[in-house]
Protein backbone atom coordinates (compact mmCIF):
# COMPACT_ATOMS: atom_id res chain seq x y z
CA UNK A 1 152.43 124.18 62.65
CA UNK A 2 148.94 122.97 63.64
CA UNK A 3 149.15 119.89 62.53
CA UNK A 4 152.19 119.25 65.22
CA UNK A 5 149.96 121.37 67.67
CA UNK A 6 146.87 118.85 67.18
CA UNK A 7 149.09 115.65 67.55
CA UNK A 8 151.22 117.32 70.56
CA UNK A 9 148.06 118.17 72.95
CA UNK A 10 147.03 114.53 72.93
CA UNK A 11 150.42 113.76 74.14
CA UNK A 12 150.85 115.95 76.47
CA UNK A 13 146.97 115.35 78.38
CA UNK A 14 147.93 111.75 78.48
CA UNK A 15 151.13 112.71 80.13
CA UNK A 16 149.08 114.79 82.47
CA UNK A 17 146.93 112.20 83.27
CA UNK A 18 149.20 109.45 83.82
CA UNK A 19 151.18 111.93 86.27
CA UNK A 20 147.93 112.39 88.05
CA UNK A 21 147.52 108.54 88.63
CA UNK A 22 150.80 107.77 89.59
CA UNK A 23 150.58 110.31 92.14
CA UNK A 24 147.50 108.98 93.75
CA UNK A 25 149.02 105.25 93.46
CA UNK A 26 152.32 106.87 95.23
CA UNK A 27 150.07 107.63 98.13
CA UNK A 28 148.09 104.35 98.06
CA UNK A 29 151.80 102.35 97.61
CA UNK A 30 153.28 104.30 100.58
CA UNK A 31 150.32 103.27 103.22
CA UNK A 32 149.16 106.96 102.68
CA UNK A 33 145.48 106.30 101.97
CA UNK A 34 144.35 109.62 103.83
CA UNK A 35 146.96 111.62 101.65
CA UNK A 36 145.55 109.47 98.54
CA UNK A 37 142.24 110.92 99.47
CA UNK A 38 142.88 114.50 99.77
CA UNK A 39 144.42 114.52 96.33
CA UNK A 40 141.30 112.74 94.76
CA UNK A 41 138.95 115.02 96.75
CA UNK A 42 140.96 118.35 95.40
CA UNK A 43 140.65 116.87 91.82
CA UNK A 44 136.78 116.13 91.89
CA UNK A 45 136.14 119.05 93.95
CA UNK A 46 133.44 121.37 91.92
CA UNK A 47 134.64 119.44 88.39
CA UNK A 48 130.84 118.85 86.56
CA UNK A 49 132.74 116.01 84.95
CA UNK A 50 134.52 114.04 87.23
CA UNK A 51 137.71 111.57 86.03
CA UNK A 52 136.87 108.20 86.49
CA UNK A 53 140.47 107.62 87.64
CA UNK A 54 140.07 109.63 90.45
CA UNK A 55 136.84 108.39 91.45
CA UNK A 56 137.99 104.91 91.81
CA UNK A 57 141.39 106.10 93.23
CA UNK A 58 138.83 107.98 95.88
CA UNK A 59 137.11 104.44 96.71
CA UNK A 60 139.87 102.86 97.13
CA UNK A 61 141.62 104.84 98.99
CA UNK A 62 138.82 105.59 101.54
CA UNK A 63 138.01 102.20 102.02
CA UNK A 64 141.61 100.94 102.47
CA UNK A 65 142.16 103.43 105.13
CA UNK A 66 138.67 102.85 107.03
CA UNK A 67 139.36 98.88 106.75
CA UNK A 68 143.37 99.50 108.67
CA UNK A 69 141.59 101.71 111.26
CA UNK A 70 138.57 99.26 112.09
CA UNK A 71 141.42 96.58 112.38
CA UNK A 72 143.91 98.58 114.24
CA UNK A 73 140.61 100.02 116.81
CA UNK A 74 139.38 96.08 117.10
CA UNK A 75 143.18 95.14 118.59
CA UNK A 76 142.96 97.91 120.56
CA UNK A 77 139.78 97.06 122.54
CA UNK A 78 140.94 93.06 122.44
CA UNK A 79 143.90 94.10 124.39
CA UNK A 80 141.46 95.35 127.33
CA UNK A 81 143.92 98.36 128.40
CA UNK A 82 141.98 101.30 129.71
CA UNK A 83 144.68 103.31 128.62
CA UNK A 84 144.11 102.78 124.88
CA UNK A 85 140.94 104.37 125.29
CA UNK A 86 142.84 107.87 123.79
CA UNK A 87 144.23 106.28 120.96
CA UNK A 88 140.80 104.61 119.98
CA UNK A 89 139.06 107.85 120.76
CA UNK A 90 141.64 109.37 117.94
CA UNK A 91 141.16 106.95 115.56
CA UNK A 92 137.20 107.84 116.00
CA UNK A 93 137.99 111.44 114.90
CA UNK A 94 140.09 110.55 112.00
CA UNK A 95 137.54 108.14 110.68
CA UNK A 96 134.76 111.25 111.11
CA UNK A 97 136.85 113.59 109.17
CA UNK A 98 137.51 111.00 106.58
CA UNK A 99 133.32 111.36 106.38
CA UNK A 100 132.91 114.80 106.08
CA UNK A 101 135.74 115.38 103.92
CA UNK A 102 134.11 112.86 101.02
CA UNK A 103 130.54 113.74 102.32
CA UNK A 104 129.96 116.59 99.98
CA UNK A 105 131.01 114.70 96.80
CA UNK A 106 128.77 112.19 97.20
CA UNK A 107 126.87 110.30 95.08
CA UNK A 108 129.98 110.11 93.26
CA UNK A 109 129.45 109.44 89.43
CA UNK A 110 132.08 109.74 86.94
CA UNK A 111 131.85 111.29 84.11
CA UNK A 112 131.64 107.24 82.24
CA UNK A 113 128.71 106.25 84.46
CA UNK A 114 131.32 104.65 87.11
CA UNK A 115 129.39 105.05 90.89
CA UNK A 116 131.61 104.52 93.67
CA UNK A 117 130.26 102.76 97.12
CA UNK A 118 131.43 104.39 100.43
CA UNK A 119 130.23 102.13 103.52
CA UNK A 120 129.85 104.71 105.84
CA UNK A 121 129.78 104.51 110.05
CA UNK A 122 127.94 106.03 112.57
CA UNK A 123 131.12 107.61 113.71
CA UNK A 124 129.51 109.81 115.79
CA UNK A 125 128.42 106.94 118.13
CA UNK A 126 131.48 105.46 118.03
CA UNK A 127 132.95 108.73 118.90
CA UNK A 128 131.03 109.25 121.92
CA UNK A 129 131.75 106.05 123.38
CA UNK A 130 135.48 106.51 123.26
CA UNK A 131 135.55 110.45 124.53
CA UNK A 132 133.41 108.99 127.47
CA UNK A 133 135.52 105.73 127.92
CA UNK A 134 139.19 108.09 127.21
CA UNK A 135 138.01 110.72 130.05
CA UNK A 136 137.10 108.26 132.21
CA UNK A 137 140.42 106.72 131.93
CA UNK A 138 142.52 110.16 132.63
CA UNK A 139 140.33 110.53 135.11
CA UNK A 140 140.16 107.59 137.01
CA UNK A 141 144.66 107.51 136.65
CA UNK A 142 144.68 110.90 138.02
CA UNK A 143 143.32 110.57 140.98
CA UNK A 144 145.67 107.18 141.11
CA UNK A 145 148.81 109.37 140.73
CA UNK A 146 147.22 112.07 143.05
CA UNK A 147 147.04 109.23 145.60
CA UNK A 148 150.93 109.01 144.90
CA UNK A 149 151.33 112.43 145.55
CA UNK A 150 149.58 112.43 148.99
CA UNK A 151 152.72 110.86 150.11
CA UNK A 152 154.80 113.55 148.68
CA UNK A 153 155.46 112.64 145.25
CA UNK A 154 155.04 115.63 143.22
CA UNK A 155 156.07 114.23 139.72
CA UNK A 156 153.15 112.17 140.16
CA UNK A 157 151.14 114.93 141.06
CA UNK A 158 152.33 116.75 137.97
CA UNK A 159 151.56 113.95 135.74
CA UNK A 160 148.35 113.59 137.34
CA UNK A 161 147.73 117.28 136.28
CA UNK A 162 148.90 117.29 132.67
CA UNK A 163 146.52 114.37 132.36
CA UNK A 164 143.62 116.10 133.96
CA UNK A 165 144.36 118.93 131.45
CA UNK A 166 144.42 116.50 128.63
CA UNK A 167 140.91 115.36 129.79
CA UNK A 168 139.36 119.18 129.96
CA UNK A 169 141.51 119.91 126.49
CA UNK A 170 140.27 117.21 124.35
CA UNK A 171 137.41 115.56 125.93
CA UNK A 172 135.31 117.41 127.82
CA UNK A 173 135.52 121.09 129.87
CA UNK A 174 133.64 119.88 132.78
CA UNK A 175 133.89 116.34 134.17
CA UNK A 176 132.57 115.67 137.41
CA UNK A 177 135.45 117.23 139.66
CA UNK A 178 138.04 117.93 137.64
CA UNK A 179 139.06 121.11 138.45
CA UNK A 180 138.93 120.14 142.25
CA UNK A 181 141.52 117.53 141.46
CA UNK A 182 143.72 119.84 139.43
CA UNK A 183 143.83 122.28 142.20
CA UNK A 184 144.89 119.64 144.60
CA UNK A 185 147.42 118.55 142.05
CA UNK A 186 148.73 122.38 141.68
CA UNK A 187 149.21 122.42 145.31
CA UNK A 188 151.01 119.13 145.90
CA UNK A 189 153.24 118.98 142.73
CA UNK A 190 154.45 122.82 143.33
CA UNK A 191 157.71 122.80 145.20
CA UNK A 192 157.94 125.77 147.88
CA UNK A 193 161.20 127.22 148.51
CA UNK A 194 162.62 129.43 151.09
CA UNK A 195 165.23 131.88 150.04
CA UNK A 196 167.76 133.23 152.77
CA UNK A 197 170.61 135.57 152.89
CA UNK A 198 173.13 134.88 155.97
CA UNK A 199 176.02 136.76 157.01
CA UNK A 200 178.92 134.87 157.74
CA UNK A 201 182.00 136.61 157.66
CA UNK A 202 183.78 138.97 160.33
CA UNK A 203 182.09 142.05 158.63
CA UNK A 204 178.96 143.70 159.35
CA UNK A 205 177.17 144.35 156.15
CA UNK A 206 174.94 147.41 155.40
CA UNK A 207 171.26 147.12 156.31
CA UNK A 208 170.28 147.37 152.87
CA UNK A 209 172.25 144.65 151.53
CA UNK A 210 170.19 141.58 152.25
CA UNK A 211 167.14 144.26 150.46
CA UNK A 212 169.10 144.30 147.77
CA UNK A 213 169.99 141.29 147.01
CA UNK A 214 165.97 140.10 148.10
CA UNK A 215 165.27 142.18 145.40
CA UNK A 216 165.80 139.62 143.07
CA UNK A 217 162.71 139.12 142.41
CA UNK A 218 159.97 136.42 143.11
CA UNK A 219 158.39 136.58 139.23
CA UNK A 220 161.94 136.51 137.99
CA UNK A 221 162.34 133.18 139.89
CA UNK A 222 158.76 131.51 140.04
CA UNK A 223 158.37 128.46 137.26
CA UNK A 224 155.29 126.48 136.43
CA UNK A 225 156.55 124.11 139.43
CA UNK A 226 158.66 126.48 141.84
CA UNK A 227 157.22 128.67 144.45
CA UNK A 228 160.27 131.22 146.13
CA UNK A 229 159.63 133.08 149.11
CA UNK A 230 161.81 135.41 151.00
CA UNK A 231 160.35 135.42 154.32
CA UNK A 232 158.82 132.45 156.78
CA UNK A 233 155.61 133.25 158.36
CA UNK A 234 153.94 131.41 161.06
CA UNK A 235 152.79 127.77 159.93
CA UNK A 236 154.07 128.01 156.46
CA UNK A 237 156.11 124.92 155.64
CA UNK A 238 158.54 124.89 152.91
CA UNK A 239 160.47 121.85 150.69
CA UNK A 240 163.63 123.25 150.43
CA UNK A 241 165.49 125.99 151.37
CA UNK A 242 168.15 128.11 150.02
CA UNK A 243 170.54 130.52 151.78
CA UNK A 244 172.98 132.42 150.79
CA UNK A 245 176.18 132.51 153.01
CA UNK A 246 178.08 135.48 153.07
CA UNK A 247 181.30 134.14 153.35
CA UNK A 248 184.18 136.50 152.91
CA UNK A 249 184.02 140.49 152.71
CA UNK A 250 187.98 141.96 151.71
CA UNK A 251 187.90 146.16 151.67
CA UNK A 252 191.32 147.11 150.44
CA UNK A 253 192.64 150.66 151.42
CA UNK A 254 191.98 153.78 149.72
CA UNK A 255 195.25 154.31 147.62
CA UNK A 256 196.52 157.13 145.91
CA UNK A 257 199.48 156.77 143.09
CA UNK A 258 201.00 159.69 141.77
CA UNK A 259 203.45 159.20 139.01
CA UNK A 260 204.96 162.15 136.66
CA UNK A 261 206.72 161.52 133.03
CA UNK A 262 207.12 163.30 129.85
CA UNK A 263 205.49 163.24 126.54
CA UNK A 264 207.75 163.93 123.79
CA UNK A 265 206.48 163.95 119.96
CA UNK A 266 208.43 164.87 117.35
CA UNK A 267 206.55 167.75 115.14
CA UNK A 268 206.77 169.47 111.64
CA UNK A 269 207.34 173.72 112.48
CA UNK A 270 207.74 175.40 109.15
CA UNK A 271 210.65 174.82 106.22
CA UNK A 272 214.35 175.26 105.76
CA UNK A 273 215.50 175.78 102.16
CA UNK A 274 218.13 173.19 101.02
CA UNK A 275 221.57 174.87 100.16
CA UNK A 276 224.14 173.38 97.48
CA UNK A 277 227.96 173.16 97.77
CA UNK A 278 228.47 176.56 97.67
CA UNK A 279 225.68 177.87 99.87
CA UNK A 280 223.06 178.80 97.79
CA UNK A 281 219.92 177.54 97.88
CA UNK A 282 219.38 174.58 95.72
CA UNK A 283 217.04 174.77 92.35
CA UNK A 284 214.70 172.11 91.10
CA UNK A 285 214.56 171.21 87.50
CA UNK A 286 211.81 173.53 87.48
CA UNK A 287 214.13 175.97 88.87
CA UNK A 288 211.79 176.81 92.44
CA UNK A 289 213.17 176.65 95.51
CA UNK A 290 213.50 173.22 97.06
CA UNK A 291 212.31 173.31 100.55
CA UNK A 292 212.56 170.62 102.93
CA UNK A 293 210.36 170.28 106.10
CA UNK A 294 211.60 171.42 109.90
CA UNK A 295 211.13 168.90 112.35
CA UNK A 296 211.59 169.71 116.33
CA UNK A 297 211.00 167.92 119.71
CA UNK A 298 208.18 169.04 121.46
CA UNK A 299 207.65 167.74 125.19
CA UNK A 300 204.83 168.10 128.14
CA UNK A 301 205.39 167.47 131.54
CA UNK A 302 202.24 165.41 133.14
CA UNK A 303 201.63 164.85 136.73
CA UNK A 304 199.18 161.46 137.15
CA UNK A 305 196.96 160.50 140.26
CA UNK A 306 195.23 156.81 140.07
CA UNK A 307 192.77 156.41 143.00
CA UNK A 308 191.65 152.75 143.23
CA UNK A 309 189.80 150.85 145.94
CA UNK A 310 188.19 147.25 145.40
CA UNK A 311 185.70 145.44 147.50
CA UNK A 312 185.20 141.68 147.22
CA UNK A 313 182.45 139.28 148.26
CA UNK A 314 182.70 135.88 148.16
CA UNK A 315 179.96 133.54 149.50
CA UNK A 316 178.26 130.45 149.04
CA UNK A 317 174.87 129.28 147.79
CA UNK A 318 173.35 125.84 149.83
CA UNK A 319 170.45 123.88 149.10
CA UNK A 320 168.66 121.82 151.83
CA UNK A 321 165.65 119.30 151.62
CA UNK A 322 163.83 120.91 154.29
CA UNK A 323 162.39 117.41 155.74
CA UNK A 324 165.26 115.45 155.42
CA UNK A 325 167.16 118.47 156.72
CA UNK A 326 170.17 117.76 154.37
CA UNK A 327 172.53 119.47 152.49
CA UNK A 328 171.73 118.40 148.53
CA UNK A 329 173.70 120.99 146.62
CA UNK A 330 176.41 123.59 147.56
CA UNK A 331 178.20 125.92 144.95
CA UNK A 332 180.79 129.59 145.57
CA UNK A 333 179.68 132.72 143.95
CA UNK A 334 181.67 136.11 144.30
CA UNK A 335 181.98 139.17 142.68
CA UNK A 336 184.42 142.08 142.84
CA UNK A 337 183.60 146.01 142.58
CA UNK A 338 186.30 148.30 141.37
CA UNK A 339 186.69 151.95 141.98
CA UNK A 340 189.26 153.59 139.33
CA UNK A 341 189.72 156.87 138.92
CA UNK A 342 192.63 158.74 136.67
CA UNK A 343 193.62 162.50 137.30
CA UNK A 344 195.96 164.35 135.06
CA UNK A 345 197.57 167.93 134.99
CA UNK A 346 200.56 168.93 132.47
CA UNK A 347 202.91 171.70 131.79
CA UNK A 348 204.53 172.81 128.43
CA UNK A 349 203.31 171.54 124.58
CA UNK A 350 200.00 169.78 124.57
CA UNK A 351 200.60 168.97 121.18
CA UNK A 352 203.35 166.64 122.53
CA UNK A 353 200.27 164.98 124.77
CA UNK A 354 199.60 161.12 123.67
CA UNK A 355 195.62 159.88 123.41
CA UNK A 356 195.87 158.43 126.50
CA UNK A 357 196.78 161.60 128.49
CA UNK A 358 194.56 163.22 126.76
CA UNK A 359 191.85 161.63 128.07
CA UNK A 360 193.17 162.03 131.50
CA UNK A 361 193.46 165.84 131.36
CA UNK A 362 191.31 167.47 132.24
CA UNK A 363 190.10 164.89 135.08
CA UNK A 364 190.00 165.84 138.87
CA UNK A 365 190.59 163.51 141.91
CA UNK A 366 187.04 162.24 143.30
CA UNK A 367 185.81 160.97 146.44
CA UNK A 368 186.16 157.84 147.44
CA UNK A 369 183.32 155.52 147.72
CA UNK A 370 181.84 154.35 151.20
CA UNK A 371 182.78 150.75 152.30
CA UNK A 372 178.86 150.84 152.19
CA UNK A 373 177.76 151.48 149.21
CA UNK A 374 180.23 149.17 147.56
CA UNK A 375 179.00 146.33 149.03
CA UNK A 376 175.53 147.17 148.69
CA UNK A 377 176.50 147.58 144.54
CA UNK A 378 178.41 144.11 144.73
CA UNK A 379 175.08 142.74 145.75
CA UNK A 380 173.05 144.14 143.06
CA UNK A 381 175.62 142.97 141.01
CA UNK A 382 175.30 139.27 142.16
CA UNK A 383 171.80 138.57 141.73
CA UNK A 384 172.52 137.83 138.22
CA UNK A 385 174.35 134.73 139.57
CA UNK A 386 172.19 134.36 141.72
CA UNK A 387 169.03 134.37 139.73
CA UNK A 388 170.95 132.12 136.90
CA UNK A 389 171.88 129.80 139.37
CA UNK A 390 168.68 129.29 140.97
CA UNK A 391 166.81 128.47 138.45
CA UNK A 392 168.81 126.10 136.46
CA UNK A 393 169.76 123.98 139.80
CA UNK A 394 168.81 120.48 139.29
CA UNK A 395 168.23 119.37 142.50
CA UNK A 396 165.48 121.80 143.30
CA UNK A 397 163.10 119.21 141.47
């Protein structure tokens, strides 16, 4: 038994250890040098004998992947685009990293005397130059695109912002006057829209319905780009402006149905003993009585009133560019408010009473609703629509 232990562990390290360089040659193989270093760094990290495999597999790897990033920044600056500045600038910090990361390990030794030889940078310089040359770039093509938006493009003014964001994100809080520039790019890439409720049918609504439907909400409608409104003051100008038409307004009549029927169920009420040829009452094999069940037709008389009354609205929701004064977008919305109400009374069995009547009973006639207030509900009831439809138009840029 420990003879096959002793020649087993042997085995099994070697195993271990091939594992471990085929992993870091996976990395190295699949262009993965920084992975390749992370492994080697996690298996020299606080060993007092370090692997010589993994030292070497550490110089390697770091070298290989400082060499393809000094290559890769050198194309960059030969291609003489301002706009690579970012890329450079992240190259910089991954390089720097790479540093620190090995920086406590070092001098490496292995445990066989083998010293590994890092040619380190003075990142930090490098770094510097390409925060100050990558700001300067987002900078300098903001206030391009802002020039853009002058003339009333306000993608470009939102590009110019997410850039100008990028600048105070990763490069530097303050730069000269940034955050005068993104103000200025707030203001002219931020659509402002006019919202409107018109009446336009033969019906005179209730005073509260435009309120109502106002009500929607101007933080329920308000994006990162969008600006709503519901009133126009003096010398505020607007992009586009929506209004809501209020096409058609049908009231039907109040109407009363009355209708009476009958509810019959048949019922079990008590036993009748079963009588043989002759009379008698019949005998089980047991000799009791046999009894069969009595069955009889019960029956209520119900009276039913159904009030109903419906109010529809149908009207229809325009967009216009307000200095091209032109239509760009016109879509129907409508909505329907019914008033139901079920009153039943009944004479005779309420056994004999289905579920349905049941319900019923019970129930007395109500008052109908005002004209009013119905139309004041079927506008509460639209701003759903009219919330959903607002902010997923596409034209409303």
């Amino acid at each position: 038994m420990l003879a096959s232990t002793r020649i087993l562990a042997p085995i099994l390290l070697l195993s271990f250890l091939m594992t471990a360089c085929h992993t870091a040659q996976k990395y190295m193989e699949s262009g993965d040098y920084d992975g390749a270093i992370e492994f080697c760094v996690q298996k020299l990290r606080g060993k007092s004998k370090k692997k010589t495999e993994y030292v070497q597999g550490l110089e390697a790897a770091f070298q290989r992947a400082h060499a393809r990033d000094q290559a890769t920044v050198r194309n960059l600056m030969a291609a003489g685009r301002p706009e690579n500045w970012e890329r450079i600038h992240a190259i910089h910090q991954a390089m720097a990293d790479r540093q620190r990361r090995i920086a406590p390990l070092l001098p490496l030794v292995s445990s066989d005397g083998y010293r590994a030889g890092f040619d380190l940078l003075d990142v930090a310089a490098l770094e510097r130059e390409s925060r100050t040359n990558a700001a300067d770039y987002l900078y300098n093509h903001a206030k391009t695109l802002l020039e853009k938006a002058e003339n009333g493009d306000k993608l470009a003014a939102r590009a110019a912002y997410r850039k100008l964001s990028d600048l105070e994100s990763k490069y530097y809080r303050d730069y000269k006057d940034t955050d005068k520039l993104m103000h200025a790019a707030r203001e002219l890439g931020t659509s402002y829209i006019l919202f409107e409720v018109n009446n336009r049918s033969a019906q005179v609504l209730p005073r509260n319905f435009v309120d109502q439907i106002l009500a929607i909400g101007k933080k329920d409608l308000d994006s990162e780009w969008k600006a709503y409104y519901f009133d126009k003051k003096p010398g505020e100008t607007f992009d586009y402006r929506v209004v809501f038409n209020v096409s058609d307004v049908d009231i039907s009549p109040e109407r009363v149905h009355e209708r009476a029927y009958v509810d019959e169920k048949e019922i079990r009420d008590g036993w009748d003993y079963v009588l043989d040829a002759r009379g008698n009452v019949l005998k089980d094999s047991l000799g009791n009585d046999v009894k069969k069940p009595r069955m009889v037709c019960i029956r209520a008389n119900v009276i039913e009133v159904y009030q109903t009354k419906a109010a529809r609205l149908t009207g229809r929701i325009e967009v216009y560019a307000v200095q091209q004064n032109t239509l760009l977008d016109s879509r129907q919305l409508g909505t329907e408010i019914l008033f139901e109400n079920y009153a039943s009374t009944y004479t005779g069995d309420k056994r004999a009473l289905s579920d349905d009547t049941k319900r019923r009973i019970g129930n007395a006639p109500q008052p109908f609703p005002r004209n009013e207030d119905m139309l004041v509900q079927a506008a509460e009831r639209l701003k759903p629509d009219l919330k959903k439809e607002l902010r997923s138009n596409r034209v409303i840029l």
